[in-house]
C-alpha atoms as a PDB file:
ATOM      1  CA  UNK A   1       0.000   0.000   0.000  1.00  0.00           C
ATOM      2  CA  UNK A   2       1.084   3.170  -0.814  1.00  0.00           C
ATOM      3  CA  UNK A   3       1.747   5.784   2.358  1.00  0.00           C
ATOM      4  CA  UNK A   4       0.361   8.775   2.217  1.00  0.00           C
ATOM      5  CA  UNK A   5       2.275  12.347   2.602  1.00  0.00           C
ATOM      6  CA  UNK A   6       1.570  15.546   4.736  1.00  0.00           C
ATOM      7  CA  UNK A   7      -0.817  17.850   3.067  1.00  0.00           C
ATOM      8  CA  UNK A   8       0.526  21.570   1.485  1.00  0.00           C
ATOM      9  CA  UNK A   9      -1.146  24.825   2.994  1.00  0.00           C
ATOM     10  CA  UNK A  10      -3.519  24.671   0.204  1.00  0.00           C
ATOM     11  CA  UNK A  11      -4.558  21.148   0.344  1.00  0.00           C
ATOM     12  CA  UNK A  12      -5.554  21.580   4.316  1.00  0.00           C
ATOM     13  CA  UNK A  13      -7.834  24.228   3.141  1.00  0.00           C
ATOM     14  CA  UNK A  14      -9.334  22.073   0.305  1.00  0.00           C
ATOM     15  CA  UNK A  15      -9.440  19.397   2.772  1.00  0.00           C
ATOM     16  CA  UNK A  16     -10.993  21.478   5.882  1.00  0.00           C
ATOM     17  CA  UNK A  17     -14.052  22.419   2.970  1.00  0.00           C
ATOM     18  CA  UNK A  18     -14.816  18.941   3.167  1.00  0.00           C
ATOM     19  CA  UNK A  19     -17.806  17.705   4.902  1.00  0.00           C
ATOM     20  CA  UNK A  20     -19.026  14.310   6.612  1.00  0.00           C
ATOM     21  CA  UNK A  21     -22.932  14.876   7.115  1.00  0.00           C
ATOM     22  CA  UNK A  22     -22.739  17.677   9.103  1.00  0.00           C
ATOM     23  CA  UNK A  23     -19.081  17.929  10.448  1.00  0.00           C
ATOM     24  CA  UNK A  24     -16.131  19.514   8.820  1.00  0.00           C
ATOM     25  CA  UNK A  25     -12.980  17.192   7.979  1.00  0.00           C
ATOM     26  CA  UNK A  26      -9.710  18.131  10.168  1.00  0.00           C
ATOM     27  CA  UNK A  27      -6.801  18.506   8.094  1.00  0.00           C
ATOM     28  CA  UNK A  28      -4.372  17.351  10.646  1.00  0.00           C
ATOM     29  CA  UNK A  29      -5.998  13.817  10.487  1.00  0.00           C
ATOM     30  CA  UNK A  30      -5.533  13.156   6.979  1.00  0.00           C
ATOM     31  CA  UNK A  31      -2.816  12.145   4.524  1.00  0.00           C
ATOM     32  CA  UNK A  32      -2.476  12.602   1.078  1.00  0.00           C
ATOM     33  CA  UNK A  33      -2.368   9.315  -0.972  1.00  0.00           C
ATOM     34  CA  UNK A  34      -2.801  10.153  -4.675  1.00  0.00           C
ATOM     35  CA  UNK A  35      -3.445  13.408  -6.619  1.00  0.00           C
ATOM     36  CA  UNK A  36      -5.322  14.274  -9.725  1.00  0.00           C
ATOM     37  CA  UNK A  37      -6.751  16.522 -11.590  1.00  0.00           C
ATOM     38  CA  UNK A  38      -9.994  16.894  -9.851  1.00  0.00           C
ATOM     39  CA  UNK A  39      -9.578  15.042  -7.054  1.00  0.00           C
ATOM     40  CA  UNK A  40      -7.520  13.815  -4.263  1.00  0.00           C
ATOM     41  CA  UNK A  41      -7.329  10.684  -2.353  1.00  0.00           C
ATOM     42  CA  UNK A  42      -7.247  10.901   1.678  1.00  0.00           C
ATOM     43  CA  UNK A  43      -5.627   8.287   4.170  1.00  0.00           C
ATOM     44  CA  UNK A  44      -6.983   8.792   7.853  1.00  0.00           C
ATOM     45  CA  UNK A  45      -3.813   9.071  10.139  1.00  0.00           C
ATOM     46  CA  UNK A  46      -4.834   6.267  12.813  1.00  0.00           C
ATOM     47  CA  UNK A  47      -8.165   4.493  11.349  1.00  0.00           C
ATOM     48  CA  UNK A  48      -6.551   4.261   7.685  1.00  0.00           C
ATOM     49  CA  UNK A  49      -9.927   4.813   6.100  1.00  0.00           C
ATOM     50  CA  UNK A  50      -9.636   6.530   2.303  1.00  0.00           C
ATOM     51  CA  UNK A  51     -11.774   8.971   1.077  1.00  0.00           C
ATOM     52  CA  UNK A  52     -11.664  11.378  -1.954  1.00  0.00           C
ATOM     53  CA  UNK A  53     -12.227  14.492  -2.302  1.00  0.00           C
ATOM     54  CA  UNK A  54     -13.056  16.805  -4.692  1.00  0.00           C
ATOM     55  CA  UNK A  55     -10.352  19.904  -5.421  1.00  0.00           C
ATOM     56  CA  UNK A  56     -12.450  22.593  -6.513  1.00  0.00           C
ATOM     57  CA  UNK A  57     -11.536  26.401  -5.878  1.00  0.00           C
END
């Protein structure tokens, strides 16, 4: 499996906009495993869940 890396400054932002029903995603819990044009893939820190995002600005 591939490990994930820390996030840039812009990323955490991107990430923070994220939302999980009605909570915001914390930045400082999630890794970044793969980038692409539109999207990103997440790796939680402890639980190792993935998740995708969308990178829209």
């Amino acid at each position: 499996m591939k490990q994930g890396k820390r996030p840039t400054r812009k990323q955490k932002e991107l990430i923070g906009q994220q939302k999980i029903g009605n909570q915001f995603l914390n930045p400082d819990k999630w890794l970044v495993r793969q980038l692409s044009r539109n999207d990103m893939l997440l790796i939680h820190r402890v639980s190792g869940k993935t998740r995708k995002a969308r990178m829209v600005d």
